[in-house]
N, C-alpha and C. Protein backbone atom coordinates (compact mmCIF):
# COMPACT_ATOMS: atom_id res chain seq x y z
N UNK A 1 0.81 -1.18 0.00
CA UNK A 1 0.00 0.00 0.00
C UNK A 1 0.87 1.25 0.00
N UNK A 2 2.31 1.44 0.37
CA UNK A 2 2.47 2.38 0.45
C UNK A 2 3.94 2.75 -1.07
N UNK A 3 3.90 1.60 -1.94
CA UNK A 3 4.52 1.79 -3.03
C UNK A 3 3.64 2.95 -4.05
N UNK A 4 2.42 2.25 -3.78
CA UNK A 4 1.17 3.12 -5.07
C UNK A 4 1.22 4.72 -4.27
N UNK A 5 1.13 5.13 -2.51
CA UNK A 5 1.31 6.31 -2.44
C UNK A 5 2.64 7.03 -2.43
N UNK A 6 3.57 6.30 -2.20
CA UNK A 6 4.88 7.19 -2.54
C UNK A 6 4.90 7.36 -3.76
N UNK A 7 4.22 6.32 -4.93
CA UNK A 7 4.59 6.77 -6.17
C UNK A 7 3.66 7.95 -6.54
N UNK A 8 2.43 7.96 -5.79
CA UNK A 8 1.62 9.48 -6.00
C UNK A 8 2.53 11.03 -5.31
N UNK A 9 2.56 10.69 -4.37
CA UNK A 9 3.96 11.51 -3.84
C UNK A 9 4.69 11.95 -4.76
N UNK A 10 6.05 10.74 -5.12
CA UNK A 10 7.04 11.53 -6.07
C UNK A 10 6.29 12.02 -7.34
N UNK A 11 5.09 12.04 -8.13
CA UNK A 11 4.39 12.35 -8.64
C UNK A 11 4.03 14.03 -8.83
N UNK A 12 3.51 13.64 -7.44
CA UNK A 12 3.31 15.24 -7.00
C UNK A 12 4.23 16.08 -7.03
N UNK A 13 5.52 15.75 -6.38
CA UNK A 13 6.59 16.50 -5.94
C UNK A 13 7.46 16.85 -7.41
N UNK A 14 7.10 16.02 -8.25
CA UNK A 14 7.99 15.90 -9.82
C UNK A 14 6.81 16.97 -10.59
N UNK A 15 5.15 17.14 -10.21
CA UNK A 15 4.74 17.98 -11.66
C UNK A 15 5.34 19.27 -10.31
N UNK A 16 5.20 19.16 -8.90
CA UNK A 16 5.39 20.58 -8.81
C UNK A 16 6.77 21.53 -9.12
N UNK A 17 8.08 20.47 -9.10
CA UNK A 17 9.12 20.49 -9.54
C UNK A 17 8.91 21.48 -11.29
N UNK A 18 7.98 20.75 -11.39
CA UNK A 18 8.01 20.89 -13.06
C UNK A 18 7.47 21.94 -13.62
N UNK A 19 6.57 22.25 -12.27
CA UNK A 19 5.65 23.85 -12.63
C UNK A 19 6.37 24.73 -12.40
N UNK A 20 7.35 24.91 -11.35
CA UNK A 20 8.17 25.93 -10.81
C UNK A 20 9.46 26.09 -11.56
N UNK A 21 9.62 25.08 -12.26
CA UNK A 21 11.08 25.01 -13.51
C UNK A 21 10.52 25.89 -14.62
N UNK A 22 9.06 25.70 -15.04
CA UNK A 22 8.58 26.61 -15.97
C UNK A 22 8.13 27.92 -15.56
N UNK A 23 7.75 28.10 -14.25
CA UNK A 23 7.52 29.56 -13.87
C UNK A 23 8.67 30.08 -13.62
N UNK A 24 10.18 29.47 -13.62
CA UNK A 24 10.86 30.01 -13.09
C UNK A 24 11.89 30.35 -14.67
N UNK A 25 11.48 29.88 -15.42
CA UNK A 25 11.79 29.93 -17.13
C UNK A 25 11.20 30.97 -17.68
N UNK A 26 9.78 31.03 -16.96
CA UNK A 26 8.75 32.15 -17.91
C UNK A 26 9.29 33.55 -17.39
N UNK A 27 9.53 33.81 -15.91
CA UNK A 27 10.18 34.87 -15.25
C UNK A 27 11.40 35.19 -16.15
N UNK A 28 12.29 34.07 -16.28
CA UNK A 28 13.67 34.67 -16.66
C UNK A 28 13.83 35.82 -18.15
N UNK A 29 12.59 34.85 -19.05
CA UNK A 29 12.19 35.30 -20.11
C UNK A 29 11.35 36.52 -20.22
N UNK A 30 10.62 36.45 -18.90
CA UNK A 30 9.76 38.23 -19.24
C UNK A 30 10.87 39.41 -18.73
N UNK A 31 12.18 38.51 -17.71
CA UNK A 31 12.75 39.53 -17.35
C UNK A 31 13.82 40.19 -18.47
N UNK A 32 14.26 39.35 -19.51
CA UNK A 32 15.18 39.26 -20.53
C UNK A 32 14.90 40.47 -21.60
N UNK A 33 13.11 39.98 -21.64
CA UNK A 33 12.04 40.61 -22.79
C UNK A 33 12.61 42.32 -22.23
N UNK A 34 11.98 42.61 -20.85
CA UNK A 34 11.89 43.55 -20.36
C UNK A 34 13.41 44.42 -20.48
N UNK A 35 14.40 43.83 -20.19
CA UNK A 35 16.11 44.24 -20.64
C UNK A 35 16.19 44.45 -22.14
N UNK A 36 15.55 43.72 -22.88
CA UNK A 36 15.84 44.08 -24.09
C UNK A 36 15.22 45.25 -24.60
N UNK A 37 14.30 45.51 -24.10
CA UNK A 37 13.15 46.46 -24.11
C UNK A 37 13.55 47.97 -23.59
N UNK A 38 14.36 47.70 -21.98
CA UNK A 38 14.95 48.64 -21.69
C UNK A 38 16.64 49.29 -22.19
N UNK A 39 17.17 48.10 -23.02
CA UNK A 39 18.44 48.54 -23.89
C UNK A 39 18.10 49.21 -24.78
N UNK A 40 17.04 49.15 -25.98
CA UNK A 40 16.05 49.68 -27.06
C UNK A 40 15.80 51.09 -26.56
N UNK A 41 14.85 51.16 -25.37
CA UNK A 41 14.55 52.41 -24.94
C UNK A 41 15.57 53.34 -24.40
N UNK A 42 17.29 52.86 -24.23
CA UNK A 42 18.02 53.62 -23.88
C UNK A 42 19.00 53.92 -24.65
N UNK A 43 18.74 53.02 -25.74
CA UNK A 43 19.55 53.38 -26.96
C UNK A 43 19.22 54.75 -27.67
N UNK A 44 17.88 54.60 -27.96
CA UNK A 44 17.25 55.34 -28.44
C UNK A 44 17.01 57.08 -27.46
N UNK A 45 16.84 57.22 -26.14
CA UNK A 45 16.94 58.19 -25.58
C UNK A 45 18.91 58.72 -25.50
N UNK A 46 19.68 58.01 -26.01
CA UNK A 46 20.82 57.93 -26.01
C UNK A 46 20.84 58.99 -27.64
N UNK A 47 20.50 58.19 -28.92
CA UNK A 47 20.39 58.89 -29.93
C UNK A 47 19.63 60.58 -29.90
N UNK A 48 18.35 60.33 -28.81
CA UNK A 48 17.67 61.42 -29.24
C UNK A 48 18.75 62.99 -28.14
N UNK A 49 19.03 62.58 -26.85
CA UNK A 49 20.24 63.83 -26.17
C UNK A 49 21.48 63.82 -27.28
N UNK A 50 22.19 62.87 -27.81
CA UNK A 50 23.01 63.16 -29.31
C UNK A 50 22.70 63.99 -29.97
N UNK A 51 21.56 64.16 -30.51
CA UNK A 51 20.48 65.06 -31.69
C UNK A 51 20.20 66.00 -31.15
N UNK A 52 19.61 66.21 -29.52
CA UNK A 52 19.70 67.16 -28.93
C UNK A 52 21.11 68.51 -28.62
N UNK A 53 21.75 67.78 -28.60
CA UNK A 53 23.08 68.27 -27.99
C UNK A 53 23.84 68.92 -29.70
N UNK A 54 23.54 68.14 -30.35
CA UNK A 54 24.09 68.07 -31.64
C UNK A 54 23.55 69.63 -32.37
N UNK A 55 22.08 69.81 -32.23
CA UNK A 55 21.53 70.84 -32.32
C UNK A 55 21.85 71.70 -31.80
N UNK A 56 21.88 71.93 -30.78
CA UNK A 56 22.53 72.82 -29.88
C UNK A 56 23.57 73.29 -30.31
N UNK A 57 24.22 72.35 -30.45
CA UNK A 57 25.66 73.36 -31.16
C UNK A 57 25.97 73.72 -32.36
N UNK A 58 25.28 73.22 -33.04
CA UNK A 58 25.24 73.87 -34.58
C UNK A 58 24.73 75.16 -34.32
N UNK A 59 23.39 75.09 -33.59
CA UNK A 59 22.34 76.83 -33.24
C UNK A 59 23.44 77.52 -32.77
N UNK A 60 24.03 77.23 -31.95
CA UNK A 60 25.06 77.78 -31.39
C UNK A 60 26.48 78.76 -32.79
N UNK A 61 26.84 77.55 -33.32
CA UNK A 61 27.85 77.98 -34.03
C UNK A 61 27.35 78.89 -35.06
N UNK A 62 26.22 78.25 -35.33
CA UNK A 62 25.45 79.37 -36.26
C UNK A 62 25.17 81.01 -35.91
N UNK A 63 24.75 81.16 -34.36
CA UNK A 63 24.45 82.57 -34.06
C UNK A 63 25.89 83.04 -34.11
N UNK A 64 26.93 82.37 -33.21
CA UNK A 64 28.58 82.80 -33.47
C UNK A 64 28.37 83.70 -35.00
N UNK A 65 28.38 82.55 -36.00
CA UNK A 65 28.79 82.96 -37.16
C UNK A 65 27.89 84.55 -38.04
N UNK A 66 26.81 84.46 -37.09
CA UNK A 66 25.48 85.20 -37.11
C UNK A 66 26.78 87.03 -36.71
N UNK A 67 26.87 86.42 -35.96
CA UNK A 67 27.25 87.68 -34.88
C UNK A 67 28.71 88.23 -35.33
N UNK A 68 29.33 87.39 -36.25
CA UNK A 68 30.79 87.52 -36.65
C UNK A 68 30.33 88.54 -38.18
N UNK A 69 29.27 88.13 -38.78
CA UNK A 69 29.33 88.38 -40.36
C UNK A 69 28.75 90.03 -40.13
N UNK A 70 28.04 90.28 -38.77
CA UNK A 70 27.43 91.43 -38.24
C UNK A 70 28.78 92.39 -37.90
N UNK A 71 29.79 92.03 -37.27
CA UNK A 71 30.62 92.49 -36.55
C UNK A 71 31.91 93.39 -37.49
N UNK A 72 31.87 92.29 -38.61
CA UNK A 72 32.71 92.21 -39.66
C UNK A 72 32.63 93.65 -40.04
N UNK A 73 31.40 94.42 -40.62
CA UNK A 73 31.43 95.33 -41.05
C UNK A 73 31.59 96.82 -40.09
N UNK A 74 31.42 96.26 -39.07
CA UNK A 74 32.23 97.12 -37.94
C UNK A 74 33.69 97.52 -37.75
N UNK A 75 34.29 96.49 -37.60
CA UNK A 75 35.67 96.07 -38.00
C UNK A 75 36.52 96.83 -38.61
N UNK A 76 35.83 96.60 -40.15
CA UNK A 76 36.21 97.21 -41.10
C UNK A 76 35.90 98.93 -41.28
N UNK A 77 35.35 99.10 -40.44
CA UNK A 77 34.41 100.44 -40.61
C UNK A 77 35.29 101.04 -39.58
N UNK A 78 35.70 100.63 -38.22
CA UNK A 78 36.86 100.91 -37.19
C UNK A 78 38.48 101.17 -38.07
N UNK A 79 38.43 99.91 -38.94
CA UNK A 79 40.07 100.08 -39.13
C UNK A 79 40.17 101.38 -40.33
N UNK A 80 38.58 101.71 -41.05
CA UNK A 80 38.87 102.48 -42.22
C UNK A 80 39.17 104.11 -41.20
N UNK A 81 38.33 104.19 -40.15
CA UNK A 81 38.42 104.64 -39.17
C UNK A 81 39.92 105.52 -38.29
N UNK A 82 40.64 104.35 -37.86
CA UNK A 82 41.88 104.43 -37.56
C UNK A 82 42.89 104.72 -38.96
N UNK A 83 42.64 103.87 -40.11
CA UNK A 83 43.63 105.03 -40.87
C UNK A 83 43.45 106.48 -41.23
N UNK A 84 42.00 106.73 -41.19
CA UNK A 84 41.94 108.05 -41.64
C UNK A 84 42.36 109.13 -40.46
N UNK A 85 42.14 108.31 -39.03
CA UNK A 85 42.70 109.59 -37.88
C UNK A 85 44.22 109.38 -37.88
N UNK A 86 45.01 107.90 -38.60
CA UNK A 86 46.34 107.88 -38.77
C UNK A 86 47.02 109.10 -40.29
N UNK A 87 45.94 108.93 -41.29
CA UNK A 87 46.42 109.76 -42.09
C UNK A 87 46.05 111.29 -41.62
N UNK A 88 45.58 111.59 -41.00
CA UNK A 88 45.24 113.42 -40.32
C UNK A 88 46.27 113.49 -39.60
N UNK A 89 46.74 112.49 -38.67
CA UNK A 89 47.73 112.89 -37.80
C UNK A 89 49.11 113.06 -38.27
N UNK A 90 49.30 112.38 -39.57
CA UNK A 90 50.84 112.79 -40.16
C UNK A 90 50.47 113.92 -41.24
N UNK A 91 49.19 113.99 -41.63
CA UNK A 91 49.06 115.15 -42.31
C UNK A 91 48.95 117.03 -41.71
N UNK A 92 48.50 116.82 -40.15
CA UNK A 92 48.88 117.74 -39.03
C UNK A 92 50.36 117.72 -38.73
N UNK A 93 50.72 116.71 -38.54
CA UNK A 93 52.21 116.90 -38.33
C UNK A 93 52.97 117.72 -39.53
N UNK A 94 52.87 117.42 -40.45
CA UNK A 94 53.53 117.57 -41.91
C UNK A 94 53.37 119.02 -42.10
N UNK A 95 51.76 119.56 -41.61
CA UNK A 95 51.56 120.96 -41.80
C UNK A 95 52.35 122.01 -40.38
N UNK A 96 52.34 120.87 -39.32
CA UNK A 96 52.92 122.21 -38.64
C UNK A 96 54.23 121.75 -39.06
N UNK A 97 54.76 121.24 -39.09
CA UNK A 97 56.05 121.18 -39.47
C UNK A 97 56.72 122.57 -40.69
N UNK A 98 55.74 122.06 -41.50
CA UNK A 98 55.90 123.07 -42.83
C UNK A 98 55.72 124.31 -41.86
N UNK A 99 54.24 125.09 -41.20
CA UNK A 99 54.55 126.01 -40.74
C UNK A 99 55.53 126.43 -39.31
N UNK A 100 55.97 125.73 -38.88
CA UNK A 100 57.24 125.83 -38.10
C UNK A 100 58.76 126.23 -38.88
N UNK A 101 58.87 125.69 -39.81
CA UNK A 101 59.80 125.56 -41.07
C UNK A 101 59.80 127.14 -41.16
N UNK A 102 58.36 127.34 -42.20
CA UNK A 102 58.13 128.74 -42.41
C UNK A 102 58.45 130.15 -41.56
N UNK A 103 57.64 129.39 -40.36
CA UNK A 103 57.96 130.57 -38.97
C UNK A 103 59.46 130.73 -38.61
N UNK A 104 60.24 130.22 -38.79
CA UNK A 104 62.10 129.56 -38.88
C UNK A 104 62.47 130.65 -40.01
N UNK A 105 62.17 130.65 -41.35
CA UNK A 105 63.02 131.14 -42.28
C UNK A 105 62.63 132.53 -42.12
N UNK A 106 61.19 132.83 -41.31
CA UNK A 106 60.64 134.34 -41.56
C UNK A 106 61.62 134.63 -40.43
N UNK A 107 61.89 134.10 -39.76
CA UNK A 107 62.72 134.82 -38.71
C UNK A 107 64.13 135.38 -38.49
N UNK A 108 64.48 134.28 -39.62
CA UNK A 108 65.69 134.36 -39.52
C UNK A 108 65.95 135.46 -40.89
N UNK A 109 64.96 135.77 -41.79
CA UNK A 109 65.04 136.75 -42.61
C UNK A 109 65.38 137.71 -42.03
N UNK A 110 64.23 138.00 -40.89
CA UNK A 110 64.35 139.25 -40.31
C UNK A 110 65.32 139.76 -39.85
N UNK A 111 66.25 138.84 -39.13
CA UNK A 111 67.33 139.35 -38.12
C UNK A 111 68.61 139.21 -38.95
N UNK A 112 68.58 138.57 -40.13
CA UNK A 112 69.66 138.72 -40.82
C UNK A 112 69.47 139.87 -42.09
């Protein structure tokens, strides 16, 4: 009598063995699903701060370049600027010179 219940026993103990090998299979697999799922979703939030960031600095280099092509004609408008107060200032020099020169020979007319 007690061959037929041990063999219901190991029975039992073998499908519950057998249920918990597969629940413990189905877990591994929803947890796998779920990793793959969350590599995908971080790949991808990975690409989109790239694109983000990427933007950014183009907008960026762009206003730079915005602000340089603006500036440029400043620049140029400064340096046309500085030669013309560089050409007055040797052209003041040149004239007092000449009239210093002048004031020199009238003087020396006189006393000689």
């Amino acid at each position: 009598m007690q061959t037929p219940l041990f063999d219901l026993y190991r029975a039992g103990v073998r499908s519950a063995t057998d249920l918990m090998k597969a629940s413990l299979e189905n877990t591994e697999r929803l947890q796998q699903q779920q990793l793959d799922m969350m590599g995908g979703q971080f790949e991808r939030a990975t690409e989109l701060w790239t694109g983000l960031w990427r933007a950014a600095g183009e907008a960026q280099k762009a206003m730079i370049d915005s602000m340089q092509a603006q500036l440029e004609p400043s620049n140029d408008a400064q340096d046309d600027a500085y030669a013309a107060v560089e050409r007055g200032t040797e052209d003041a020099t040149e004239l007092a010179a000449s009239q210093v020169a002048a004031a020199v020979g009238q003087a020396r007319r006189r006393a000689g």
